[in-house]
Protein backbone atom coordinates (compact mmCIF):
# COMPACT_ATOMS: atom_id res chain seq x y z
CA UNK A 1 -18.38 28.05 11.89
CA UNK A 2 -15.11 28.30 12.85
CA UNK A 3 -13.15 29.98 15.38
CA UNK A 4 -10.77 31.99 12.55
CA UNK A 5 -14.35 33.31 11.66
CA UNK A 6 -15.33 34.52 14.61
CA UNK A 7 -11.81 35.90 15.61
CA UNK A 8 -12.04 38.29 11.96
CA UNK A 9 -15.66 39.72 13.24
CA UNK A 10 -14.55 40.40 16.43
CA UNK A 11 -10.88 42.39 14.93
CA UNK A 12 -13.86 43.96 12.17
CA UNK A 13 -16.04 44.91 15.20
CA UNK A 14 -13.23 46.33 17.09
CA UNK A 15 -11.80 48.76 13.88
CA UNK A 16 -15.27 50.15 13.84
CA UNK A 17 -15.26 50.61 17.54
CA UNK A 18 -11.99 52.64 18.39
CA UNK A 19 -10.33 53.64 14.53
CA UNK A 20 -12.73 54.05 12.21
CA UNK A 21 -14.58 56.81 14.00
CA UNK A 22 -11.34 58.47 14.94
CA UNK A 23 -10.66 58.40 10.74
CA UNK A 24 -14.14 59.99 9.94
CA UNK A 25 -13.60 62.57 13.16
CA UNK A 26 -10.22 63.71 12.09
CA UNK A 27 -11.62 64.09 8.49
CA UNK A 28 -14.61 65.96 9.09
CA UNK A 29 -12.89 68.00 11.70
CA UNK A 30 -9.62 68.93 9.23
CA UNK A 31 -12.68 69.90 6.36
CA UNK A 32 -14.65 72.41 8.87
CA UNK A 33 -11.76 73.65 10.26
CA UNK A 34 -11.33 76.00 12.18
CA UNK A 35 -14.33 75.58 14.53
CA UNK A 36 -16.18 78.19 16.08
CA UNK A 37 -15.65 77.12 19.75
CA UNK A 38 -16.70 80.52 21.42
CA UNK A 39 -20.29 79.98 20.08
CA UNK A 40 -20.23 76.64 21.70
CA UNK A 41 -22.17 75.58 25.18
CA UNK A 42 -19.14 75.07 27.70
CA UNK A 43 -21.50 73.40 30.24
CA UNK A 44 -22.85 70.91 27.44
CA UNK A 45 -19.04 70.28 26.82
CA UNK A 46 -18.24 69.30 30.07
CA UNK A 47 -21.02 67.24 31.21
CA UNK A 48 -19.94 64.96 27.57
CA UNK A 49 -16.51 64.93 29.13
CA UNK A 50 -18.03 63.93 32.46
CA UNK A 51 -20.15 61.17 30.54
CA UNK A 52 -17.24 60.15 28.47
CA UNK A 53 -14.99 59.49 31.45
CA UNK A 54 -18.10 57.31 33.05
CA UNK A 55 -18.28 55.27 30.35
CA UNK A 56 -14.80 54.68 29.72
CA UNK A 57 -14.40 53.66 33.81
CA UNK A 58 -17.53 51.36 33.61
CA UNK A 59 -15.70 49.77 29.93
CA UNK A 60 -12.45 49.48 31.51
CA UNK A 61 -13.67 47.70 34.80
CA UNK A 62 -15.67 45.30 32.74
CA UNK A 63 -12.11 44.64 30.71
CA UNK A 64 -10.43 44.42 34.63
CA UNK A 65 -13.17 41.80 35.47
CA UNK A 66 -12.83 39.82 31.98
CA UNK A 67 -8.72 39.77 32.29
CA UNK A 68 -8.20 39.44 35.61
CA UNK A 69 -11.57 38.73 38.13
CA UNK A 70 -12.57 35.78 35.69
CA UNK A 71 -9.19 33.89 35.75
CA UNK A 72 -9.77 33.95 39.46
CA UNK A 73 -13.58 33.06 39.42
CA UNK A 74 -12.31 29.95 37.52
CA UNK A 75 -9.33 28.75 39.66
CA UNK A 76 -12.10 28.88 42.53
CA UNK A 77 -14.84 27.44 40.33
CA UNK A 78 -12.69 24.42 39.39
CA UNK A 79 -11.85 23.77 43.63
CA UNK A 80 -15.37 24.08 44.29
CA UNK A 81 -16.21 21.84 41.98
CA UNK A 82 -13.50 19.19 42.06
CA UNK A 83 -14.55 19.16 45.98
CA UNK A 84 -18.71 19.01 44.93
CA UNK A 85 -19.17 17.72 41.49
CA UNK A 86 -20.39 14.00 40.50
CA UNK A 87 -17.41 12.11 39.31
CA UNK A 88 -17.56 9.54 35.84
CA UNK A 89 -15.26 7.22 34.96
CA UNK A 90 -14.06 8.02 31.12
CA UNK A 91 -12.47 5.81 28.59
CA UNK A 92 -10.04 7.54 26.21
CA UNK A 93 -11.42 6.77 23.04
CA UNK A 94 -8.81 8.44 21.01
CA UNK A 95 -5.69 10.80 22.38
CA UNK A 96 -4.16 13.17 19.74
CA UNK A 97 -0.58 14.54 20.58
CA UNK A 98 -0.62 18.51 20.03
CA UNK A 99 2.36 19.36 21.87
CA UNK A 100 4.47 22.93 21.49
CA UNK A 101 8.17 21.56 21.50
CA UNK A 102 8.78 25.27 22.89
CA UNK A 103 6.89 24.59 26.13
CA UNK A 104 7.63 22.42 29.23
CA UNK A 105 4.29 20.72 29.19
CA UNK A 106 2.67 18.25 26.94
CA UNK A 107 -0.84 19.08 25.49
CA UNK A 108 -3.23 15.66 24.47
CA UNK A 109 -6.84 16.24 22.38
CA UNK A 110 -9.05 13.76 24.15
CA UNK A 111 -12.08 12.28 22.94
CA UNK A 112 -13.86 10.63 26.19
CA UNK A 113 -17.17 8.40 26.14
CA UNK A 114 -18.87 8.30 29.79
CA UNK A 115 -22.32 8.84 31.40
CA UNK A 116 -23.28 11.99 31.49
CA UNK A 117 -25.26 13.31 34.99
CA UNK A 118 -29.01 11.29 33.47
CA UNK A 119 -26.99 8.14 33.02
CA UNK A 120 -26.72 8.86 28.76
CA UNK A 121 -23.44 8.00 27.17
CA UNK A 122 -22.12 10.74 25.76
CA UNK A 123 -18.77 11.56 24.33
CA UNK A 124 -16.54 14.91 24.94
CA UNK A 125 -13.62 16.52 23.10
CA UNK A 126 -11.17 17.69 25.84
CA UNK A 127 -7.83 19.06 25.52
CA UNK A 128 -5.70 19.03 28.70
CA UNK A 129 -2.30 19.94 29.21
CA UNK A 130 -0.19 17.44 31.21
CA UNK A 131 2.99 18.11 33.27
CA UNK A 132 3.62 14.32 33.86
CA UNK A 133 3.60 13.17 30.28
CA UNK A 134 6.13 10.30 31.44
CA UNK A 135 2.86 8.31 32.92
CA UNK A 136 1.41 8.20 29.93
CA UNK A 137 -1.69 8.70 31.57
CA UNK A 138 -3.85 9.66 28.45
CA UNK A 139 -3.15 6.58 26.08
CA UNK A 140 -6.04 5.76 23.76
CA UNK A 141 -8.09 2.78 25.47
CA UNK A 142 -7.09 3.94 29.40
CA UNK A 143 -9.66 5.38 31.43
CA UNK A 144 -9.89 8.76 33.57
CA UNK A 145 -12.13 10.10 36.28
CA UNK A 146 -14.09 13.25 35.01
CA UNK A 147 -15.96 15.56 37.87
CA UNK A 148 -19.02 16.64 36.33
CA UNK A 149 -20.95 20.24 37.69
CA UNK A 150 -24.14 19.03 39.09
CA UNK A 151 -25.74 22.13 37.71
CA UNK A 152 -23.61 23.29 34.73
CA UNK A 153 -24.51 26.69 33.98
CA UNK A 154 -20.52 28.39 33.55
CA UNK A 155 -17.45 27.29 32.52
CA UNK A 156 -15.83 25.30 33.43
CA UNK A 157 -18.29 22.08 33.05
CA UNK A 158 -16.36 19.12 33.66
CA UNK A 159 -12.66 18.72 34.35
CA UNK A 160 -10.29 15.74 35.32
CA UNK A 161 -10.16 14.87 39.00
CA UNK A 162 -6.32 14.66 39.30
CA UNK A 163 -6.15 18.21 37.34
CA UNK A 164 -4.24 21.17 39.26
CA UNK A 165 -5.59 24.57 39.05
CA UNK A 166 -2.91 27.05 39.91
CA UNK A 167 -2.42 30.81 38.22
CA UNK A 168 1.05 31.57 36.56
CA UNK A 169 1.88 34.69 38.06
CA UNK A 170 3.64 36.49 35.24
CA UNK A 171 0.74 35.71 33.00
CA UNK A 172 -1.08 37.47 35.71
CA UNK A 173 0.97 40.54 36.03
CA UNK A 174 1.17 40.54 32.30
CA UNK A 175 -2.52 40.88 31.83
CA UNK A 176 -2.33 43.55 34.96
CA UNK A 177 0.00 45.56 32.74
CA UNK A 178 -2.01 45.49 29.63
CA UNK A 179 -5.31 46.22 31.81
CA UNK A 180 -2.83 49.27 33.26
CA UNK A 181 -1.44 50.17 29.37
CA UNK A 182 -4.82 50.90 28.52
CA UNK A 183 -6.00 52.99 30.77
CA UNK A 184 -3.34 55.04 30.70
CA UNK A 185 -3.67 54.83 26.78
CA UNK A 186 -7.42 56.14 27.16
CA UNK A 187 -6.05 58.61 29.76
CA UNK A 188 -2.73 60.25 27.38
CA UNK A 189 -5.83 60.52 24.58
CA UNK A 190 -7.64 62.59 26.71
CA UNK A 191 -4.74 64.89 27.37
CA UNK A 192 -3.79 64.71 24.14
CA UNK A 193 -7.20 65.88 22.49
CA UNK A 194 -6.93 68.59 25.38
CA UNK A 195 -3.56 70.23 24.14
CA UNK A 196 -4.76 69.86 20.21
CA UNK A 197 -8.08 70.99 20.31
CA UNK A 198 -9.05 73.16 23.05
CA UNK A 199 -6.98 76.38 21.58
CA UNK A 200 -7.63 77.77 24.98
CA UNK A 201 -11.19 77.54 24.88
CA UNK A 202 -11.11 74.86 27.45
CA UNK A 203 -13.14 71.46 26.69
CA UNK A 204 -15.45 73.03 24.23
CA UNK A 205 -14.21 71.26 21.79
CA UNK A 206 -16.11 67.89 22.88
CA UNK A 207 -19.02 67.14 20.72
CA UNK A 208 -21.41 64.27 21.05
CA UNK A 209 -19.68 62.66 18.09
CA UNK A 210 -15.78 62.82 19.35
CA UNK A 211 -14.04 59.94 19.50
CA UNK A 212 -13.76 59.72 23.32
CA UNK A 213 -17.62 59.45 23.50
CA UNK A 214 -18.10 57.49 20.43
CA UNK A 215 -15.52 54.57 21.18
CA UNK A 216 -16.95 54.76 24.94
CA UNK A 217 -20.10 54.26 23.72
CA UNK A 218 -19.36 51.87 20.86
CA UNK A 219 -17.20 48.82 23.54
CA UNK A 220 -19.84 50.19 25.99
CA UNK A 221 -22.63 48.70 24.30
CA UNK A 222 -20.38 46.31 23.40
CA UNK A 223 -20.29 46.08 19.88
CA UNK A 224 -17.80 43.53 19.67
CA UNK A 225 -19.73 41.47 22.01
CA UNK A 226 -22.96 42.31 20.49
CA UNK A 227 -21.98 41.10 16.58
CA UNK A 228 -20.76 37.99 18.27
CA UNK A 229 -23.44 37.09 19.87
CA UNK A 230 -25.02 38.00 16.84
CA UNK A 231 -23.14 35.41 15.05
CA UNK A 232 -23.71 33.23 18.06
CA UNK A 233 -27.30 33.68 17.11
CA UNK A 234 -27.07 33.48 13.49
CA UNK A 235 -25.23 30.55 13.24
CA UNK A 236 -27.52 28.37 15.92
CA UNK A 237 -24.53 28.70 18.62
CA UNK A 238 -25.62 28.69 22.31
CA UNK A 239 -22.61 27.00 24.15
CA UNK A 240 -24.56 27.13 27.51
CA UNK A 241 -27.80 25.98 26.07
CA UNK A 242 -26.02 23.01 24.34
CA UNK A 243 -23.37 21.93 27.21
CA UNK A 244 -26.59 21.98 29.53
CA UNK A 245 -28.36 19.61 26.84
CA UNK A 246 -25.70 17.48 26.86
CA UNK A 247 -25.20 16.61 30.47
CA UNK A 248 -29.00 16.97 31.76
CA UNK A 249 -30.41 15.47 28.21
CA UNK A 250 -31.21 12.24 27.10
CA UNK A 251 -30.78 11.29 23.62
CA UNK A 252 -33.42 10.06 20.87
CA UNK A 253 -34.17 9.71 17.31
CA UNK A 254 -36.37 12.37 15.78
CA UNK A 255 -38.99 11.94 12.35
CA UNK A 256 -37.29 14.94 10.00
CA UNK A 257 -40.78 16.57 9.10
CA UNK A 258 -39.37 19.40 6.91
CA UNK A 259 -35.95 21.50 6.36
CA UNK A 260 -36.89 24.74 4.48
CA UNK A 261 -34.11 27.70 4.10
CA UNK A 262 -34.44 30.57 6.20
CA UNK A 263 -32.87 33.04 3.77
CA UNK A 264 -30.27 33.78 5.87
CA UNK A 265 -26.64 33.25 4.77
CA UNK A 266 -23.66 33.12 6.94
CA UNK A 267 -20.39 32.94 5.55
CA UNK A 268 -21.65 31.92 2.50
CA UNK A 269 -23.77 29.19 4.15
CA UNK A 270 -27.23 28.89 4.60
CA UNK A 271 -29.60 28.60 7.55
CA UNK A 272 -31.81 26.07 7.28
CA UNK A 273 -35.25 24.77 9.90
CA UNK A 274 -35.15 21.69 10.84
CA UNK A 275 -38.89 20.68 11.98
CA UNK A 276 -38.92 17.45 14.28
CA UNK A 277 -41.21 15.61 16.11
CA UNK A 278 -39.59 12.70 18.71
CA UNK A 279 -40.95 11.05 21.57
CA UNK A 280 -39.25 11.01 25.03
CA UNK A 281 -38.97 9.05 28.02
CA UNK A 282 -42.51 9.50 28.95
CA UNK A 283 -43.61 8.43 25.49
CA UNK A 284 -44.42 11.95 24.97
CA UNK A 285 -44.71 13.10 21.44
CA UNK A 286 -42.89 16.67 20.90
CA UNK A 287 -43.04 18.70 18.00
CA UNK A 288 -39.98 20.90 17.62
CA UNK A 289 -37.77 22.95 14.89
CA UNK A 290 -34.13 23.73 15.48
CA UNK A 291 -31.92 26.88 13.01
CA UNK A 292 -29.03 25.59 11.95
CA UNK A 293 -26.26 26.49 9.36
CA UNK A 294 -25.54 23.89 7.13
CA UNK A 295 -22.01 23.39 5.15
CA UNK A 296 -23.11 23.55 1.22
CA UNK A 297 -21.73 20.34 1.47
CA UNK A 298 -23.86 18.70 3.82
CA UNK A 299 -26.74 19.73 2.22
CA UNK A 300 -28.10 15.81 2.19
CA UNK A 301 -28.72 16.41 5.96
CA UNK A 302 -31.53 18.28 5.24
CA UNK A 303 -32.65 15.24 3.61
CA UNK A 304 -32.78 12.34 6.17
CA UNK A 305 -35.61 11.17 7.40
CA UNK A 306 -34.02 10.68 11.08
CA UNK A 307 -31.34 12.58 12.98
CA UNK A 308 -29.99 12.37 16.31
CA UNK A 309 -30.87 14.70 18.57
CA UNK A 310 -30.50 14.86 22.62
CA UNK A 311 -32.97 16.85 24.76
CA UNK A 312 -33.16 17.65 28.11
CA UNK A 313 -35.04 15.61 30.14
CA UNK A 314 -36.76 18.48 32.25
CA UNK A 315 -37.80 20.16 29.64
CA UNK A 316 -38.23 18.42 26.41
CA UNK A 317 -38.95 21.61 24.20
CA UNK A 318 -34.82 22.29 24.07
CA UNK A 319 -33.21 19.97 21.78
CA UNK A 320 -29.86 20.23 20.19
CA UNK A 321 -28.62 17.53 17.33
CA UNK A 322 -26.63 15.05 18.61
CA UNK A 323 -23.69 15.66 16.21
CA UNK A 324 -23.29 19.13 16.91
CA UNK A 325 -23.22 18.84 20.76
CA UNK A 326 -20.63 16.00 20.10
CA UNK A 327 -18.14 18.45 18.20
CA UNK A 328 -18.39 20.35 21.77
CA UNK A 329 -14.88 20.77 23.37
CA UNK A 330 -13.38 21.88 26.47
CA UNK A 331 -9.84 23.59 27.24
CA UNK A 332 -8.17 22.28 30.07
């Protein structure tokens, strides 16, 4: 599952959030026109204005904290942790030149082996952007040191100890200026919907099914957010659950008992059970099943009688396949 795929359900949620209910408003309204406002309750009217402008301050602060709050939660999260994290040395297994010739900075695709926080080797996919490309510090076969969140629960999870967190201001205004473009887009609708509709009957003309509630609602409830998750779910994709695995877990080899199709089909591709049974560090059997979409063409997967898995250690019930917590990467 790709990133392109997600990107198209989240621009498909959004039409159905904010246009699509303006197209099937201005429709229905043009076909019943013109309405009977007089017969309508004004104080039913107002209080959906009142509840439209609630929801539309709660969805634009949550958009304030997403653009703006979280850049800064991560600048601090990355001191905090650079100062308290457990540090790894990593060896640069390969180093992939992705650099923009249009921007001052060089930009490497790592892949890093190193301990994880149990003492398992694992390996990580890490892109960082370097400002000193002229030390050719990340050469395949040189080594690193990696601070690694003792209790990694948010990103970020690990970054490189010599790596400089500061925030590019215009960026920051930038994002400031959409967050502020917005609003006052949200705000010009309102008094736009005023002057067209209200034919001096005041806000009567707000029904429970106008666009300023229903696209409040809609990003309230977060329906881009939701069908991503969703997809998340769908697709076996729980970045936290699997980043934890990896750094707390310790890897095995599980017995493939069965892989049966779920029905479901994402993309094309189907879902498939894995049932496993492995035996941990305590020589503790565990019988477990893990969802997982499988490429059409990796349908001989289902029909190994081993597979790689890691689990974590303090609780052996959540497993994740060792390939797919390998293809895990990390934007630096």
């Amino acid at each position: 599952m790709g990133k392109g795929f997600f990107i198209f359900w989240k621009l498909f949620a959004l039409f159905y959030a904010i246009p699509f209910p303006m197209i099937l408003y201005y429709n229905i309204k043009s076909d019943s026109y013109p309405p009977d406002l007089a017969a309508r309750n004004p104080w039913v009217a107002i209080g959906l204005v009142v509840l439209s402008i609630i929801i539309w301050i709660i969805v634009l602060a949550g958009y304030y904290h997403k653009w703006v709050l979280q850049t800064l939660f991560i600048k601090r999260k990355i001191e905090q942790l650079k100062n308290n994290g457990v540090k790894r040395e990593a060896k640069i297994l390969t180093s992939v030149d992705k650099s923009n010739p249009k921007v001052s900075y060089s930009t490497y695709e790592l892949n890093l082996s190193f301990k994880n926080l149990v003492g398992a080797q694992i390996e990580e996919k890490l892109t960082v952007n370097d400002l000193r490309s002229y030390e050719r510090r990340f050469q395949e076969g040189k080594s690193v040191e990696l601070v690694i969140d003792q209790n990694p629960s948010d990103y970020p999870y690990i970054v490189l100890s010599s790596f400089e967190v500061s925030i590019k201001m215009k960026l920051f205004i930038m994002l400031h200026i959409a967050w502020i473009i917005v609003a006052a887009l949200i705000t010009g609708y309102y008094c736009f919907t005023y002057q067209t509709e209200s034919e001096g009957m005041g806000w009567r003309f707000m029904a429970f099914y106008h666009p300023l509630l229903v696209c409040a609602l809609l990003l309230l409830f977060g329906n881009i957010s939701i069908l991503g998750r969703l997809m998340s779910k769908f697709a076996n994709q729980n970045p936290k659950k699997d980043f934890l695995i990896k750094y707390k877990g310790l890897p095995a080899t599980a017995r493939l008992l069965k892989a049966t199709q779920t029905g479901t089909y994402i993309n094309e591709q189907p879902m498939v059970e894995f049932v496993l049974e492995f035996t941990d560090h305590q020589n503790q059997r565990h019988g477990v099943s893990i969802k997982k979409i499988v490429d059409l063409l990796d349908l001989d997967s289902t029909r190994q009688k081993e597979v790689a898995i890691f689990y974590l250690k303090e609780d052996p019930k959540q497993v994740a396949f060792a390939s797919d917590i390998n293809e895990l990467s990390i934007a630096i």
